[in-house]
N, C-alpha and C. Protein backbone atom coordinates (compact mmCIF):
# COMPACT_ATOMS: atom_id res chain seq x y z
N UNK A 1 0.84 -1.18 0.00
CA UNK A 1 0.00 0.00 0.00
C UNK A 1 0.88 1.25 0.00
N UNK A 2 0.68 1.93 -0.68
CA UNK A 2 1.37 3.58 -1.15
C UNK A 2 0.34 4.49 -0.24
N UNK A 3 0.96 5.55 0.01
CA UNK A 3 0.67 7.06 0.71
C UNK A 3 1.08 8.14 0.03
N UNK A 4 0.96 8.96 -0.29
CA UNK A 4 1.26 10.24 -0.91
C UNK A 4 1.28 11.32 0.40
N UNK A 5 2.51 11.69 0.36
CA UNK A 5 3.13 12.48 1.49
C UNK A 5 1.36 13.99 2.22
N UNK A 6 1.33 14.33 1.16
CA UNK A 6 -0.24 15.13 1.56
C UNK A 6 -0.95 14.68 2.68
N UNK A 7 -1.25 13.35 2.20
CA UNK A 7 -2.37 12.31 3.22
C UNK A 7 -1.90 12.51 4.59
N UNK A 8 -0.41 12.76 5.04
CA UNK A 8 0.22 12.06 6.16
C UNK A 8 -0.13 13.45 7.29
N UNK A 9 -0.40 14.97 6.40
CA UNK A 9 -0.45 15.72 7.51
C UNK A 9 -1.45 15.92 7.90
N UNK A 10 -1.51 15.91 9.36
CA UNK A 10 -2.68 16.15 10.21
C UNK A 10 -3.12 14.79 10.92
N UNK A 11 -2.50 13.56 10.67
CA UNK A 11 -2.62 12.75 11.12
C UNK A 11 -1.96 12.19 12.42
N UNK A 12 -3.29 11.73 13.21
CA UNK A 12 -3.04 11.81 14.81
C UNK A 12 -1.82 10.27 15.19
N UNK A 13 -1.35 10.33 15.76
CA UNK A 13 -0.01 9.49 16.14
C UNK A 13 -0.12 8.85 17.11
N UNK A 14 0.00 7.29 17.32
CA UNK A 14 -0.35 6.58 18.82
C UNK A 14 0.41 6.04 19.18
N UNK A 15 0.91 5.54 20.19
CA UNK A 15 1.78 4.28 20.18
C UNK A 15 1.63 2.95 20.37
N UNK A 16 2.46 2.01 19.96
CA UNK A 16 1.11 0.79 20.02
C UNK A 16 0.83 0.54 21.22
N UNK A 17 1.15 1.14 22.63
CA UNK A 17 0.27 0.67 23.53
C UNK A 17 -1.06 1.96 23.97
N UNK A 18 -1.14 2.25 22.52
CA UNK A 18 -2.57 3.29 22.64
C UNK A 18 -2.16 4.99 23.49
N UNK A 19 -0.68 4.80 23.74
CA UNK A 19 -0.87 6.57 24.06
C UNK A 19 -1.06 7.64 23.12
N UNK A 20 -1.72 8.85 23.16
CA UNK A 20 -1.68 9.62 22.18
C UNK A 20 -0.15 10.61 22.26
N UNK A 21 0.46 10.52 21.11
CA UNK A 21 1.85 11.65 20.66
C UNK A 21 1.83 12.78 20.48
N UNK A 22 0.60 12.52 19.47
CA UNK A 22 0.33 14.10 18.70
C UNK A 22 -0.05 13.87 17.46
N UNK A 23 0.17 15.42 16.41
CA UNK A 23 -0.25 15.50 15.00
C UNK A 23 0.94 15.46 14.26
N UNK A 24 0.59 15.06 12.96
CA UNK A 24 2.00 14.80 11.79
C UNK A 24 1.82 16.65 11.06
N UNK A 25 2.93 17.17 11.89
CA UNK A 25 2.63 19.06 11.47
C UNK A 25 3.75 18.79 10.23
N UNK A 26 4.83 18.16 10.65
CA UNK A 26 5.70 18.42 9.37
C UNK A 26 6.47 16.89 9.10
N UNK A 27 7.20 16.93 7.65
CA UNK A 27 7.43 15.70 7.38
C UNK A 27 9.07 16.00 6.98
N UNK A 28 10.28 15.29 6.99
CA UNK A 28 11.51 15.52 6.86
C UNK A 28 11.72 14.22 5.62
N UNK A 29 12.21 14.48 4.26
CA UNK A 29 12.18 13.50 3.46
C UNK A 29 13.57 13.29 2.71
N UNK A 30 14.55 12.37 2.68
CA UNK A 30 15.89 12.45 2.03
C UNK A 30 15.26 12.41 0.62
N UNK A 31 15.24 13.50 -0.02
CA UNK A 31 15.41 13.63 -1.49
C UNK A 31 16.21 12.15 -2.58
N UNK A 32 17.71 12.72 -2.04
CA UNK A 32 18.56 11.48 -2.92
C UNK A 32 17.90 10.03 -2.62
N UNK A 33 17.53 9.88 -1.24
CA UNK A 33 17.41 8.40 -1.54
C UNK A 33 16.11 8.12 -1.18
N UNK A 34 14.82 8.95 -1.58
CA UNK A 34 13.40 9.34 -1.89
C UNK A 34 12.75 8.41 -0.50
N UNK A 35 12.93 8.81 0.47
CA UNK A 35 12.55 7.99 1.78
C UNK A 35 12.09 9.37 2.67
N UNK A 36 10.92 8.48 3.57
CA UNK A 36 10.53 9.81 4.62
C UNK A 36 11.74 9.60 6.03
N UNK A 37 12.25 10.22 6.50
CA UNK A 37 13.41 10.24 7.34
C UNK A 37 12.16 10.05 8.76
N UNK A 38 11.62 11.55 9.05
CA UNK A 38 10.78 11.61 10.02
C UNK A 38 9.60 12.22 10.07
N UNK A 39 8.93 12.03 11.32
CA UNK A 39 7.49 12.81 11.18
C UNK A 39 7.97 13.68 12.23
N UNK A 40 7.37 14.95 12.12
CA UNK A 40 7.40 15.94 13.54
C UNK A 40 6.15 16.41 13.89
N UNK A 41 6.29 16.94 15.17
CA UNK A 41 5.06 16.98 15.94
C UNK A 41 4.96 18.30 15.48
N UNK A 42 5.60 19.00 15.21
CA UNK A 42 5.59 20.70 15.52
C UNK A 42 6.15 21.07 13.74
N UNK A 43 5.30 22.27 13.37
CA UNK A 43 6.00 22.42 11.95
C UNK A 43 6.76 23.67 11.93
N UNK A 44 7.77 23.54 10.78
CA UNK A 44 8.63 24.02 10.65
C UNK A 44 8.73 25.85 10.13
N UNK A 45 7.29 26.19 9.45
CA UNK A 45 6.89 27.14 8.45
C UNK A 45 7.39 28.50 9.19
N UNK A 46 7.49 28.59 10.43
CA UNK A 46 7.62 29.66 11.08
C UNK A 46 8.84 29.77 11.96
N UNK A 47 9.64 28.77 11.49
CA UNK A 47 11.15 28.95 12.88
C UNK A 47 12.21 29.46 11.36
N UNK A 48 13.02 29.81 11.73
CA UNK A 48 14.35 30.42 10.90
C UNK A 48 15.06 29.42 10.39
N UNK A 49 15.35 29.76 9.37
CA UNK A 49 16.16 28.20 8.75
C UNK A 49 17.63 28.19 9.65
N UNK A 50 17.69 27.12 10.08
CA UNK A 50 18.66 26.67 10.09
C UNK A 50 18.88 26.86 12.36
N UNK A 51 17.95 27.11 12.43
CA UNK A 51 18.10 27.97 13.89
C UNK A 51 18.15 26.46 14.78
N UNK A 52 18.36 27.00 15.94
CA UNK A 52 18.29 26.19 16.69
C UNK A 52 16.68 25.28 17.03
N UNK A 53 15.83 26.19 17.06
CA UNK A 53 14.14 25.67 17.80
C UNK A 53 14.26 24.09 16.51
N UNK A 54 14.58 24.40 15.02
CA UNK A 54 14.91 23.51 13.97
C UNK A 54 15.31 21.99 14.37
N UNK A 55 16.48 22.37 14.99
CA UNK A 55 16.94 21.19 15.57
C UNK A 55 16.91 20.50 16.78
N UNK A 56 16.04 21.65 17.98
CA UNK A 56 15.37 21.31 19.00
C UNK A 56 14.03 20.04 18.69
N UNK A 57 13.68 20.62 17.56
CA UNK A 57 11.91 19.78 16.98
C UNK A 57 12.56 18.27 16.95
N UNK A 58 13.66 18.22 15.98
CA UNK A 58 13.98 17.15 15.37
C UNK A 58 14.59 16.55 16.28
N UNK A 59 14.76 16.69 17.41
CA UNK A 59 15.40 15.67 18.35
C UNK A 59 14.45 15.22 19.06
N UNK A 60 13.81 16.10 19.57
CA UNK A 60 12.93 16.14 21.17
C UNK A 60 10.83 16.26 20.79
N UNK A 61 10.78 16.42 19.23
CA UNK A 61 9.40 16.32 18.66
C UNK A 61 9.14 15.41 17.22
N UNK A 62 9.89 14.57 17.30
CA UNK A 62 10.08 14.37 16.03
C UNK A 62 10.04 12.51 16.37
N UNK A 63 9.78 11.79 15.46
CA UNK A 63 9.72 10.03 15.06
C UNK A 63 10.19 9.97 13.70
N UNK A 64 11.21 9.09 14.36
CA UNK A 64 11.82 8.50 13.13
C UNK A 64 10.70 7.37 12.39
N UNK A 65 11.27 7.44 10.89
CA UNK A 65 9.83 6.80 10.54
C UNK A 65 10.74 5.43 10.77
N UNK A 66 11.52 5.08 10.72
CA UNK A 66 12.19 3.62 11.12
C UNK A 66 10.97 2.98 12.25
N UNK A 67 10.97 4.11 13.36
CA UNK A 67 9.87 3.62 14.22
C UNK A 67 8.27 3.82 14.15
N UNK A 68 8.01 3.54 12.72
CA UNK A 68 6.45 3.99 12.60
C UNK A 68 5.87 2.42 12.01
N UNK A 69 4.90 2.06 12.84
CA UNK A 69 4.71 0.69 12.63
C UNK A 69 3.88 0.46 11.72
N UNK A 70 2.63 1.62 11.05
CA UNK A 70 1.27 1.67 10.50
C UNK A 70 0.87 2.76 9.55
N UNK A 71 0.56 3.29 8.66
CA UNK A 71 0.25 4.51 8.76
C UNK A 71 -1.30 3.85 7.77
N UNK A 72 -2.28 4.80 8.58
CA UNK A 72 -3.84 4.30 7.95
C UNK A 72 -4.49 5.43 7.99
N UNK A 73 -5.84 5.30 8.85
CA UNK A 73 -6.35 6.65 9.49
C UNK A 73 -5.65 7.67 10.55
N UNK A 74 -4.88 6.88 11.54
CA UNK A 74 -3.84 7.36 12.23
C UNK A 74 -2.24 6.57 11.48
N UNK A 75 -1.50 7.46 12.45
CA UNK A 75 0.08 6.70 12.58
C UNK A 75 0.58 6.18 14.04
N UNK A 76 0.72 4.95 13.97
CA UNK A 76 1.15 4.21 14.99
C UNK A 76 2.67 3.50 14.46
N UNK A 77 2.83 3.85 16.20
CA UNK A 77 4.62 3.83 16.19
C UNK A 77 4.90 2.97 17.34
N UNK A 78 6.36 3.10 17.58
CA UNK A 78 6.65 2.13 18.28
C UNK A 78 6.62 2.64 19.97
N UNK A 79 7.64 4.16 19.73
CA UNK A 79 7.54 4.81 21.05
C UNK A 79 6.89 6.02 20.76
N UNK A 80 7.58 6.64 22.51
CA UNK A 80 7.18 8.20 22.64
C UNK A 80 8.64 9.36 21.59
N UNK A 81 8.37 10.58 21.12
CA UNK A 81 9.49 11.12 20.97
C UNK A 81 10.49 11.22 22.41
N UNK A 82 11.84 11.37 21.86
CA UNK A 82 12.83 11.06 23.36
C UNK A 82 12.95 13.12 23.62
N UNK A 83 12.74 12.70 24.99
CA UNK A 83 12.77 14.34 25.43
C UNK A 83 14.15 14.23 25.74
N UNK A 84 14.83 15.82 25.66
CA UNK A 84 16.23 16.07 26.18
C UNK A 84 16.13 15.75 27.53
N UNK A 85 17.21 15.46 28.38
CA UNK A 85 17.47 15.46 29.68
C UNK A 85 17.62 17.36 29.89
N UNK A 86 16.94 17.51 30.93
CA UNK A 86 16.62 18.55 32.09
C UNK A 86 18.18 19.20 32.22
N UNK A 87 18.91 20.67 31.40
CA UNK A 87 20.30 20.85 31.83
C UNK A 87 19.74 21.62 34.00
N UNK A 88 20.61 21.25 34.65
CA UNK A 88 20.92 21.78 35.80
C UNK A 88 21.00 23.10 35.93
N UNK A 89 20.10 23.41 36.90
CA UNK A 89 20.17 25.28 37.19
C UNK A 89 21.45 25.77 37.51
């Protein structure tokens, strides 16, 4: 079964033991080797290229699609996105 990248936004995200993640706001796709890399929770349209919040998303809001088990009416995955560890006051 095929998807056309369109379909994928706005679609709600679970994990397979039924927690809710979030929405598919933006999609990260390797061009050269025509694969979706990741889904992110948060979209990109409004942060500065190249800035930091950019690469904050993609660590700490973001699923690798390696870990996406389903994609149908929702997208179900394997985990939660990994939050940064807490830096010390």
């Amino acid at each position: 079964m095929s998807k056309r990248l369109s379909e994928l936004y706005g679609l709600t995200i679970y994990t397979n033991k039924g927690q809710y993640v979030g929405r598919v706001e933006d999609i990260v796709v390797n061009i050269e080797k025509g694969e979706v890399m990741c889904l992110c929770l948060k979209s990109f349209k409004s942060m500065r290229e190249g800035g930091d919040e950019i690469r904050r998303v993609l660590k700490e809001e973001s699923i690798s699609y390696d870990d996406v088990i389903e994609v149908g009416d929702i997208v179900l995955v394997n985990k939660m996105p990994a939050p940064s560890p807490k830096k010390a006051a």
